[in-house]
C-alpha atoms as a PDB file:
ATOM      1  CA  UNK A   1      51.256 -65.937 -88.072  1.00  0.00           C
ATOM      2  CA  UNK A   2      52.395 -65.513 -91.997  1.00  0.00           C
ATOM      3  CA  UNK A   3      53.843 -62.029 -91.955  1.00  0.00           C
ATOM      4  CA  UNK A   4      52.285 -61.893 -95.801  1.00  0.00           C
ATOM      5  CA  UNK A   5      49.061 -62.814 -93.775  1.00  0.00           C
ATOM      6  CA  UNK A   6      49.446 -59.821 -90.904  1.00  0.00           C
ATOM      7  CA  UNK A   7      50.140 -57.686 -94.169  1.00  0.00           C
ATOM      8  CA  UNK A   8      47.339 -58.570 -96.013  1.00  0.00           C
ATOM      9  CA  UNK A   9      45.199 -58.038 -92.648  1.00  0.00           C
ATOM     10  CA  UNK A  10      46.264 -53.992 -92.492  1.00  0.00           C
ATOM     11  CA  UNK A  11      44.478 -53.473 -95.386  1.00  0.00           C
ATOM     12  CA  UNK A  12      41.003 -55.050 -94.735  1.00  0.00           C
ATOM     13  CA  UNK A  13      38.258 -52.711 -93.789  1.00  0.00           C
ATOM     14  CA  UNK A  14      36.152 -53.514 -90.977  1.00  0.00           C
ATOM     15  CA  UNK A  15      32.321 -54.469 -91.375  1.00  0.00           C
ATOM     16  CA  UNK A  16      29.618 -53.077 -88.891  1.00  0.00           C
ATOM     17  CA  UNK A  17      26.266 -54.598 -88.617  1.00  0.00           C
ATOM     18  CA  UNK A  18      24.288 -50.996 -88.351  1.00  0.00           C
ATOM     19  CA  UNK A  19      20.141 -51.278 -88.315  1.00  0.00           C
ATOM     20  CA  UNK A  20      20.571 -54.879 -89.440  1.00  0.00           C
ATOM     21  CA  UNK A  21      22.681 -53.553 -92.756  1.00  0.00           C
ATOM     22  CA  UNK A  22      26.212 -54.109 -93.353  1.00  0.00           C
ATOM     23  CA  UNK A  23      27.830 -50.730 -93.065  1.00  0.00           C
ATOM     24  CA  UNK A  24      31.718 -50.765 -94.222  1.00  0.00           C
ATOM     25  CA  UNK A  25      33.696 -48.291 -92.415  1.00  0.00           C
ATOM     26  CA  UNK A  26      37.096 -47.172 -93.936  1.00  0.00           C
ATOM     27  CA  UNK A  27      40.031 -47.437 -92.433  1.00  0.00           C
ATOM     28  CA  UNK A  28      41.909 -44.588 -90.790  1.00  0.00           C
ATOM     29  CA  UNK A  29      44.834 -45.080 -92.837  1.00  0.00           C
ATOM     30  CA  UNK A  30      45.533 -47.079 -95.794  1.00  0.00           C
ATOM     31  CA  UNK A  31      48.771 -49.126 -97.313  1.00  0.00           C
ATOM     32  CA  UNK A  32      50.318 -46.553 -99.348  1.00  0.00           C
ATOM     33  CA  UNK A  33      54.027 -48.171 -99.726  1.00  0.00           C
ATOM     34  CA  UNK A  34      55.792 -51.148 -98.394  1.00  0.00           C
ATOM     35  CA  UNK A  35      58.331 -53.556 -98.360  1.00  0.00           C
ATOM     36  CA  UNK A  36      58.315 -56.847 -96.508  1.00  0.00           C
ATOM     37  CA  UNK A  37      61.804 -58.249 -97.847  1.00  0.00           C
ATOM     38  CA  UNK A  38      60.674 -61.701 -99.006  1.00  0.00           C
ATOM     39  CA  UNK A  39      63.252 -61.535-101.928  1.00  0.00           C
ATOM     40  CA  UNK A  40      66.721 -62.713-100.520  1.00  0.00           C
ATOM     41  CA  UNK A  41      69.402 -61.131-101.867  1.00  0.00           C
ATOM     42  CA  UNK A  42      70.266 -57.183-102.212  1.00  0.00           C
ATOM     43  CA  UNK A  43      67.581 -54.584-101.091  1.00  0.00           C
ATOM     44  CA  UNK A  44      64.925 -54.089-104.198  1.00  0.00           C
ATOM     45  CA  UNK A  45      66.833 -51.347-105.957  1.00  0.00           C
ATOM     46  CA  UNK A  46      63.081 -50.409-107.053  1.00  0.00           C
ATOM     47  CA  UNK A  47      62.406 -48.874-103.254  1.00  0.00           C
ATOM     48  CA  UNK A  48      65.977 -47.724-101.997  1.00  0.00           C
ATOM     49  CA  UNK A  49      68.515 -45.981-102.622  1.00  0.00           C
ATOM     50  CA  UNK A  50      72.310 -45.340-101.051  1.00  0.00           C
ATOM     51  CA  UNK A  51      73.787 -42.797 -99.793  1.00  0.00           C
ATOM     52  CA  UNK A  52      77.672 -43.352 -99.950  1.00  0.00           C
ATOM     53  CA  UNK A  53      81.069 -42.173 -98.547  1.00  0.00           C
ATOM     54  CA  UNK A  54      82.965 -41.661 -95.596  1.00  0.00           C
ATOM     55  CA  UNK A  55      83.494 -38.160 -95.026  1.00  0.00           C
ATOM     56  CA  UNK A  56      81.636 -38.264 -91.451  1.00  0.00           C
ATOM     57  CA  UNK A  57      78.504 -37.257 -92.338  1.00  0.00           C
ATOM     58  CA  UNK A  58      78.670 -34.017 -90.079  1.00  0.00           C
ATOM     59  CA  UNK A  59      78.673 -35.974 -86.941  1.00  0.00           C
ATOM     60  CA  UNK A  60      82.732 -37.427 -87.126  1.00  0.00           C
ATOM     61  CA  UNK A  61      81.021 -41.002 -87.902  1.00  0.00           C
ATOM     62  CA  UNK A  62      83.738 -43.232 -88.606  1.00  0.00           C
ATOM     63  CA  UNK A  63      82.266 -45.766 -90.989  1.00  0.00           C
ATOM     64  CA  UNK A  64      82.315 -45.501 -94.953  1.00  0.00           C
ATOM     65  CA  UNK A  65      78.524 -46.185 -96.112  1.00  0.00           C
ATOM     66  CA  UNK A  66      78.837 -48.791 -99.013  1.00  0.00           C
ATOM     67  CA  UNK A  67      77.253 -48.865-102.481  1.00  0.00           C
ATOM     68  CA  UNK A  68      75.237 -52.556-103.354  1.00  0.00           C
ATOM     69  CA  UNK A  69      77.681 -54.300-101.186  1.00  0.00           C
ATOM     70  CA  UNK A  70      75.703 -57.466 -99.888  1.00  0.00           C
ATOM     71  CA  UNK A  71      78.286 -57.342 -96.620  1.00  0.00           C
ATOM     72  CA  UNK A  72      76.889 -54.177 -95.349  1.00  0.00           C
ATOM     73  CA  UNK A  73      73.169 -54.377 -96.670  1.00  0.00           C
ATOM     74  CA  UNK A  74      71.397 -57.783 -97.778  1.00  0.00           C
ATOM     75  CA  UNK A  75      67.995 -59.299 -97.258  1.00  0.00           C
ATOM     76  CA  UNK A  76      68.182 -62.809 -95.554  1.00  0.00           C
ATOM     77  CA  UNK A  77      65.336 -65.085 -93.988  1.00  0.00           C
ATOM     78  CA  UNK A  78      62.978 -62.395 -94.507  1.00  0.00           C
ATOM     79  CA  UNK A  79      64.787 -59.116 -93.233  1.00  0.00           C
ATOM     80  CA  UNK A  80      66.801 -56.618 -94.385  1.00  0.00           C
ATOM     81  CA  UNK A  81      70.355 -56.643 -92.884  1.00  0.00           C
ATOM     82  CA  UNK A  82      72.089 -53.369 -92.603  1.00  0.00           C
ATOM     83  CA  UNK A  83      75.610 -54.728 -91.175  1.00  0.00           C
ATOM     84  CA  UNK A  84      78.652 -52.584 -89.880  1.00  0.00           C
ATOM     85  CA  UNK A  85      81.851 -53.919 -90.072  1.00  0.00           C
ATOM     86  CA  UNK A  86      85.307 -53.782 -88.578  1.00  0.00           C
ATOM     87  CA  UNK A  87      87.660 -53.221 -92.076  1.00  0.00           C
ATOM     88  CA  UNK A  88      89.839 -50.805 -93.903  1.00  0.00           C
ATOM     89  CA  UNK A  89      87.560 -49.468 -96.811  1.00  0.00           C
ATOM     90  CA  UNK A  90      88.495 -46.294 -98.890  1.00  0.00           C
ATOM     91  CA  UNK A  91      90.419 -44.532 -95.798  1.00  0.00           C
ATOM     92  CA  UNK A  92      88.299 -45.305 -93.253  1.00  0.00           C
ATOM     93  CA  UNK A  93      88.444 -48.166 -90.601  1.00  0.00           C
ATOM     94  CA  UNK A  94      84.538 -49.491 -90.760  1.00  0.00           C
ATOM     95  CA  UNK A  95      81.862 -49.669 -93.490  1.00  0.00           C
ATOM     96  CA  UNK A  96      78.191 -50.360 -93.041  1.00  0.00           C
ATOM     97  CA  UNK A  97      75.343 -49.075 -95.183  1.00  0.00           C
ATOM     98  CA  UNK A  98      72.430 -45.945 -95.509  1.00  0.00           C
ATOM     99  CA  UNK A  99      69.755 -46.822 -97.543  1.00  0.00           C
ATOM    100  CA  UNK A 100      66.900 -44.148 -98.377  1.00  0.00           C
ATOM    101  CA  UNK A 101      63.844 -43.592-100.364  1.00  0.00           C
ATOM    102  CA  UNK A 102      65.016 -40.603-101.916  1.00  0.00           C
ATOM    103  CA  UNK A 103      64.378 -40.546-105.023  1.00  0.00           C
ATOM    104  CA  UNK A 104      62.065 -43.502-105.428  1.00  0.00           C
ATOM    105  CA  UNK A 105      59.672 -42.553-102.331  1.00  0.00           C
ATOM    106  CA  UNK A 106      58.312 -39.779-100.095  1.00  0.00           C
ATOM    107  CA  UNK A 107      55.534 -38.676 -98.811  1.00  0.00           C
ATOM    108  CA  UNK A 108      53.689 -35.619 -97.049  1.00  0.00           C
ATOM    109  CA  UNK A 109      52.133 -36.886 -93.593  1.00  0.00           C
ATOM    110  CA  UNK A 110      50.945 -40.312 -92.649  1.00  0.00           C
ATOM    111  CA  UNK A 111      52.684 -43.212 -90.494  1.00  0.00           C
ATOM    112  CA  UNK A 112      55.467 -44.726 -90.942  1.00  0.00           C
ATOM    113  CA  UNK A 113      56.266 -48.098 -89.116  1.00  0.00           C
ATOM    114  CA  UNK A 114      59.326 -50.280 -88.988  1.00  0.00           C
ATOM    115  CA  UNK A 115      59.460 -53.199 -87.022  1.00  0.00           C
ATOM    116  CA  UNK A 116      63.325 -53.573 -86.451  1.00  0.00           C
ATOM    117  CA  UNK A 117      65.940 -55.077 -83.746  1.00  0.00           C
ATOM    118  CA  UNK A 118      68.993 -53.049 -83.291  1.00  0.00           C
ATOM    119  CA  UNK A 119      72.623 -53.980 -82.506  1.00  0.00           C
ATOM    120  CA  UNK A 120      73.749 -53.234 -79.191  1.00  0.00           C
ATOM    121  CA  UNK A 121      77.476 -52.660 -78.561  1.00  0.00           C
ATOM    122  CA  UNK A 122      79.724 -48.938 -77.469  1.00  0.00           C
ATOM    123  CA  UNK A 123      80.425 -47.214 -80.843  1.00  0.00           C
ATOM    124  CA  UNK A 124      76.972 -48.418 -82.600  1.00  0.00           C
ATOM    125  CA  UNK A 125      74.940 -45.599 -83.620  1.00  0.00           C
ATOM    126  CA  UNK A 126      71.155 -47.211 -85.500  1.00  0.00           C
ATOM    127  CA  UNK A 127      68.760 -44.939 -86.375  1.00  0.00           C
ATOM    128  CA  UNK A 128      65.241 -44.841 -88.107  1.00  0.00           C
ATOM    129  CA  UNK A 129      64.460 -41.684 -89.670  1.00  0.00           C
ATOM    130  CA  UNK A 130      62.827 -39.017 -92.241  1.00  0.00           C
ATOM    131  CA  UNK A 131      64.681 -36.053 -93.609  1.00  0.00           C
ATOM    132  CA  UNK A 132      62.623 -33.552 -95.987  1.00  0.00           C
ATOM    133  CA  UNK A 133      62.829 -34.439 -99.654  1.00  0.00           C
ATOM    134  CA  UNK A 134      63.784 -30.793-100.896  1.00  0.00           C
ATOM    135  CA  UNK A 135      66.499 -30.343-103.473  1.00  0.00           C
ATOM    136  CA  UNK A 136      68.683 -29.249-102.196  1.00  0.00           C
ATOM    137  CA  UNK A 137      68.555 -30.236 -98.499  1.00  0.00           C
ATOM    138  CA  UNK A 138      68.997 -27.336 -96.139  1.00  0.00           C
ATOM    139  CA  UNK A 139      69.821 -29.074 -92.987  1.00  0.00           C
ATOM    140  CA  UNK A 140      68.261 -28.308 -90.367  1.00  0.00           C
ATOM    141  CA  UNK A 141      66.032 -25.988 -92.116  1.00  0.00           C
ATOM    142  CA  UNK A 142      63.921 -28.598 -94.011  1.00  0.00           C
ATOM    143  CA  UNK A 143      63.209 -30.868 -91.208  1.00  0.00           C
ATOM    144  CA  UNK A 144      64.385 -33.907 -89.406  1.00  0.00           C
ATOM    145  CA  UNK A 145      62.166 -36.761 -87.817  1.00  0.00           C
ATOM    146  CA  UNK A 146      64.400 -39.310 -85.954  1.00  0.00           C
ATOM    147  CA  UNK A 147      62.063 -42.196 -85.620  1.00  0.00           C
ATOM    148  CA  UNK A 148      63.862 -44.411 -83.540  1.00  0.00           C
ATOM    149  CA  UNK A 149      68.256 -43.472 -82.644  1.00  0.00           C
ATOM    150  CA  UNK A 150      69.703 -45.936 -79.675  1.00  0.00           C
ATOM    151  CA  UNK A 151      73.852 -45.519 -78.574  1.00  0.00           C
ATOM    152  CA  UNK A 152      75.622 -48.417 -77.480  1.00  0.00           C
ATOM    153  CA  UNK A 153      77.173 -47.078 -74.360  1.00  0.00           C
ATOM    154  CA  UNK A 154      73.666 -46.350 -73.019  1.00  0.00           C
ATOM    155  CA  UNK A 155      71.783 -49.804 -73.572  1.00  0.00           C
ATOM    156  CA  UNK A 156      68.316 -50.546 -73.994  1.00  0.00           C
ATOM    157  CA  UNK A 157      67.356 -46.345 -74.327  1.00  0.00           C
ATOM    158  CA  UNK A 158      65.683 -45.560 -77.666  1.00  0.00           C
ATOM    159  CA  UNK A 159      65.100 -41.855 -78.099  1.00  0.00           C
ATOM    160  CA  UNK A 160      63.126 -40.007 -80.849  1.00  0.00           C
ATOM    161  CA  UNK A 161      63.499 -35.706 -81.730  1.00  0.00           C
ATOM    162  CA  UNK A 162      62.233 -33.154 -84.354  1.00  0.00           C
ATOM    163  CA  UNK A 163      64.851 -31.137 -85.776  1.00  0.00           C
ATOM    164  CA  UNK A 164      64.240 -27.764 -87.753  1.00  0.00           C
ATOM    165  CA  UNK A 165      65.774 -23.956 -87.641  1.00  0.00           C
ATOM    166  CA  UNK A 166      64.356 -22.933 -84.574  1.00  0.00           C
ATOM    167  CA  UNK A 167      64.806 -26.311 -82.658  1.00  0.00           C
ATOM    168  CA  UNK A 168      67.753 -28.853 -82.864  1.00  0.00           C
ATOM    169  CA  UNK A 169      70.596 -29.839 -80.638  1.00  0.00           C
ATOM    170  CA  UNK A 170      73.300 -27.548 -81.927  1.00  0.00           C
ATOM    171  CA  UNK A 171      71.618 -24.477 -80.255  1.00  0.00           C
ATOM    172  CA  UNK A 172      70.844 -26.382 -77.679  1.00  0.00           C
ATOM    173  CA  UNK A 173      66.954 -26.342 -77.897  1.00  0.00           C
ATOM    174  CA  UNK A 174      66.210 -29.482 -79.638  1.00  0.00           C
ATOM    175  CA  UNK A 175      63.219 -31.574 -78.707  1.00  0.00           C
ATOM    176  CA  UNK A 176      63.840 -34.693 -77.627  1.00  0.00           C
ATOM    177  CA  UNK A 177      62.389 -37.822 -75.450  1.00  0.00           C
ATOM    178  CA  UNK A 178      63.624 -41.125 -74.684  1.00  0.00           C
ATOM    179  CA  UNK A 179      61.892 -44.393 -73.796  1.00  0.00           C
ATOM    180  CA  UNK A 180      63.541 -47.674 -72.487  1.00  0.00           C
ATOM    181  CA  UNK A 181      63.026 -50.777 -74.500  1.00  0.00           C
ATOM    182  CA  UNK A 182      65.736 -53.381 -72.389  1.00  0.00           C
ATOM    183  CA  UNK A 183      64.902 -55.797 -75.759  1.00  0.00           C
ATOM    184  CA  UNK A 184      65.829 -54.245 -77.852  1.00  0.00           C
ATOM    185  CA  UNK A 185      68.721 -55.717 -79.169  1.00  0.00           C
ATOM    186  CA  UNK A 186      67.127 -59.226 -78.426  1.00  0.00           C
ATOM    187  CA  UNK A 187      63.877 -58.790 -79.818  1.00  0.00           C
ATOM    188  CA  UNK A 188      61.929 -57.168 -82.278  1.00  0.00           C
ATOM    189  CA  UNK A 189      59.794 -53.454 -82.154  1.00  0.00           C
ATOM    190  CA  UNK A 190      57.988 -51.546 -84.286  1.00  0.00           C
ATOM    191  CA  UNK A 191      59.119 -48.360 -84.136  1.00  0.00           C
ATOM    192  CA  UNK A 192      56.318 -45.531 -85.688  1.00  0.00           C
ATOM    193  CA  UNK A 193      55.829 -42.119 -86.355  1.00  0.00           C
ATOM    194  CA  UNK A 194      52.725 -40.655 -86.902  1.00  0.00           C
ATOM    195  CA  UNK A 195      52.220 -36.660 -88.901  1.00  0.00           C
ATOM    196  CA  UNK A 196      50.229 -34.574 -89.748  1.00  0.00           C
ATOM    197  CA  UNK A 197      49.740 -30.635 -90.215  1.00  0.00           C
ATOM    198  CA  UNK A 198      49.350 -30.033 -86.454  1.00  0.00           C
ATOM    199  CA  UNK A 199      51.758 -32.652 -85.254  1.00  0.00           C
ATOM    200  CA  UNK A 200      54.632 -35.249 -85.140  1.00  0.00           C
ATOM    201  CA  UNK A 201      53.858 -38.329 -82.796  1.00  0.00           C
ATOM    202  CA  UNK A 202      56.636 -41.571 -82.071  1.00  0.00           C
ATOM    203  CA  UNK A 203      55.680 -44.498 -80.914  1.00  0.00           C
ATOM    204  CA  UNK A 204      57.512 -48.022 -79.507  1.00  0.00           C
ATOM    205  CA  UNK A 205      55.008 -51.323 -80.594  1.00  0.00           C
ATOM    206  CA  UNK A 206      52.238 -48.846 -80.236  1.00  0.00           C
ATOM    207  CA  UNK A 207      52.975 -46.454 -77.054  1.00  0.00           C
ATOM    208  CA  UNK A 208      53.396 -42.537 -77.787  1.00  0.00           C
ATOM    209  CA  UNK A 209      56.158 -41.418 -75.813  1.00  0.00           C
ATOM    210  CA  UNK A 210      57.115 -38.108 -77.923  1.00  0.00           C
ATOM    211  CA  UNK A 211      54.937 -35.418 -79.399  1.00  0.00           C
ATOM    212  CA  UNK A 212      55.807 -31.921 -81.233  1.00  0.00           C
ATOM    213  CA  UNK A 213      52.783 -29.849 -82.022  1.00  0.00           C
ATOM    214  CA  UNK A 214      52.930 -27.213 -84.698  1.00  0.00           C
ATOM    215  CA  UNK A 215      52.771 -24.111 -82.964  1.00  0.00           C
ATOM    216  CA  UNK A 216      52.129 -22.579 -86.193  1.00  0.00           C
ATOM    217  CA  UNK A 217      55.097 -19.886 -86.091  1.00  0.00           C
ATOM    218  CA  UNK A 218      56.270 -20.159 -89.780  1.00  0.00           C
ATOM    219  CA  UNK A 219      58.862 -22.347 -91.349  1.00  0.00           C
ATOM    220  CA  UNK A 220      61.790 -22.413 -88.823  1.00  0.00           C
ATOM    221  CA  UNK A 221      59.694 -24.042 -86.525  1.00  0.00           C
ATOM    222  CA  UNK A 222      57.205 -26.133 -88.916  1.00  0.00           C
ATOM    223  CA  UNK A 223      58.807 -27.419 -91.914  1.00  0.00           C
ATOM    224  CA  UNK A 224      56.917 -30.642 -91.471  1.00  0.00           C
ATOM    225  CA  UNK A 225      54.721 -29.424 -94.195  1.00  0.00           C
ATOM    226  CA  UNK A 226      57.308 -30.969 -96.618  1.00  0.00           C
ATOM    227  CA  UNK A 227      57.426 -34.474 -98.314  1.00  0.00           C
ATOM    228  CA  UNK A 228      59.758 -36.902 -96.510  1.00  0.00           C
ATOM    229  CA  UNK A 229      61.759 -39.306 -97.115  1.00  0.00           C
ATOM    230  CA  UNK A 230      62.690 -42.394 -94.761  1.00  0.00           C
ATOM    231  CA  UNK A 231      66.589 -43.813 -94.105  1.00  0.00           C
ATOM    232  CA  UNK A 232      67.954 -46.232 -92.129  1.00  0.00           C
ATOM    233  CA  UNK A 233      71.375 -46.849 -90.685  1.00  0.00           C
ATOM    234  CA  UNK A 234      74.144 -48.176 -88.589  1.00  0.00           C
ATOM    235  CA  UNK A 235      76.764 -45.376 -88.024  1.00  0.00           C
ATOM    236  CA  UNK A 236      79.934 -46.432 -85.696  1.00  0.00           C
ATOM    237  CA  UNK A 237      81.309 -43.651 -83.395  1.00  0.00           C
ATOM    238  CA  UNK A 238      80.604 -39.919 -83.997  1.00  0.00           C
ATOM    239  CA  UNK A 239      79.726 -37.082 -82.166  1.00  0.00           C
ATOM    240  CA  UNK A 240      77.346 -38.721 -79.723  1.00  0.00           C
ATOM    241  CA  UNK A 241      77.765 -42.657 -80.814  1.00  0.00           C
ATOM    242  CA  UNK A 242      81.174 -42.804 -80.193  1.00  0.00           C
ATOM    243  CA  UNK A 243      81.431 -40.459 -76.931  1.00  0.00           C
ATOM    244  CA  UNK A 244      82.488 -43.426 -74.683  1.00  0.00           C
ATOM    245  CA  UNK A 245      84.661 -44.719 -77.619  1.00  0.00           C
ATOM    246  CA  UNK A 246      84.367 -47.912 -79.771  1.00  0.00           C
ATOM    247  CA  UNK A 247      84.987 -51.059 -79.097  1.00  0.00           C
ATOM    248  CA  UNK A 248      86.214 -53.022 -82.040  1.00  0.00           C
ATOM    249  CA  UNK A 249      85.531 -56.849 -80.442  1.00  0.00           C
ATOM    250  CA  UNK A 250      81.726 -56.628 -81.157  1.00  0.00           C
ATOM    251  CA  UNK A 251      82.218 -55.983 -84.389  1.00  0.00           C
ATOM    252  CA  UNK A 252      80.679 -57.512 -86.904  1.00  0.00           C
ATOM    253  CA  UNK A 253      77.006 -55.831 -85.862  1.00  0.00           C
ATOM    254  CA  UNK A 254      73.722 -55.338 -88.059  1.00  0.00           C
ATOM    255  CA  UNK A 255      70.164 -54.047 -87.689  1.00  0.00           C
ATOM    256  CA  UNK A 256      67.685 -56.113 -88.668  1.00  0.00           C
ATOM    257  CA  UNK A 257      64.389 -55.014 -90.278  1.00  0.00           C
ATOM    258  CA  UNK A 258      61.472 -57.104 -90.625  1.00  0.00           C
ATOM    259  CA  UNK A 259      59.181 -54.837 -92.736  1.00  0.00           C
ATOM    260  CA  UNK A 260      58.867 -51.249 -93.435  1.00  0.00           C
ATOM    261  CA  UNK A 261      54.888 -50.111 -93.986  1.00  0.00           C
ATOM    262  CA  UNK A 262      53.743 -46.183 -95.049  1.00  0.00           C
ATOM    263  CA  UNK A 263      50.367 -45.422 -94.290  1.00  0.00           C
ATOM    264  CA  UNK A 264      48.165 -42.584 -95.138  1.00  0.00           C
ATOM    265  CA  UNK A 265      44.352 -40.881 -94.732  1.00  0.00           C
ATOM    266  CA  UNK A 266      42.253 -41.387 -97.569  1.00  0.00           C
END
């Protein structure tokens, strides 16, 4: 089916014959924000943003993240393309690309869902995520959703986590789960959270496989309260992405997205 169709058909509300009257019942959720990257060319500088350099990004990632540069992020045949390369660029020995809503997007609770394939290979490092959109970030303070990460040297896993002051992987109490999806490199997911004031939910093409509940203990352990922001990525090595190494013959590889769609209550 037309993916303009499907998009058009998340919006419709659903008629009920009730008593023999038509009774229209609203929709959970409705289409706050979207993009469905039908213009070819570079990402609609109206919805994203960059975030750029190569100073490891507090993991040892080994890429530089480029600014505009159709290489490392383009829209083609529909998707957006977030590509990492093998190439010297500004010191560093790969570039790819981090695009974010900051600054032109975010949002307090609702669902977010991106229907993406990911690049396999050891040393590639996607992820789908939400960071809190205070200024200035106090990481991991103001909150961390990781929507969808996947490693290389572990194929076909896709894990999702929380991280805030009182939970993330530093201290070693972050909360975690994993799901596998053996497609994923092959085929296309859609990858969704799902928040609120009581809870953070991720789903894979529908299942919940992760939930963190507010436990409602004050802001080191519930700082979900803030407006988010969304980013996506390809890092290459790092802390956990590149703990079985890289290797450079898969290179180039790219993420492909097919839409991006924010929902929230009325």
């Amino acid at each position: 089916m037309n993916k303009n169709i499907l998009f058009a058909a998340c919006v419709m509300t659903v008629l009920l014959s009730c008593n023999n009257k038509e009774k229209i019942t609203e929709p959970a959720y409705q289409l706050v924000w979207a993009d469905e990257f039908t213009t070819a060319g570079q990402p609609d500088a109206a919805k994203w943003n960059y975030e750029v350099g190569g100073h490891g990004w507090g993991n040892q990632e080994l890429q530089f993240y480029t600014d505009r540069r159709t290489e490392n992020a383009r829209v083609e045949n529909g998707h957006l393309i977030i590509e990492a390369r093998k190439e010297n660029w500004q010191g560093m020995n790969y570039t790819s690309a981090r695009l974010v809503t900051k600054g032109k997007a975010e949002w307090q609770y609702g669902k977010i869902e991106v229907k993406a394939k990911i690049p396999s290979g050891r040393g590639t490092w996607p992820a789908i995520w939400m960071l809190g959109a205070t200024t200035p970030l106090n990481w991991p303070d103001d909150g961390e959703i990781d929507i969808m990460e996947h490693v290389g040297f572990n194929q076909g896993t896709v894990h999702a986590s929380i991280h805030c002051k009182k939970y993330y992987h530093s201290i070693g109490t972050q909360k975690t789960a994993t799901i596998p999806v053996p497609d994923c490199s092959d085929n296309f997911h859609v990858y969704a959270t799902e928040w609120d004031k009581d809870s953070v939910r991720v789903s894979v093409d529908g299942n919940t496989y992760f939930r963190f509940a507010n436990e409602h203990s004050g802001y080191e352990a519930w700082p979900f309260d803030n407006k988010m922001f969304l980013l996506l990525n390809v890092a290459v090595g790092g802390a956990w992405g590149g703990q079985q190494g890289v290797d450079d013959s898969i290179f180039p590889k790219r993420m492909e997205i097919d839409y991006v769609r924010v929902y929230q209550k009325k």
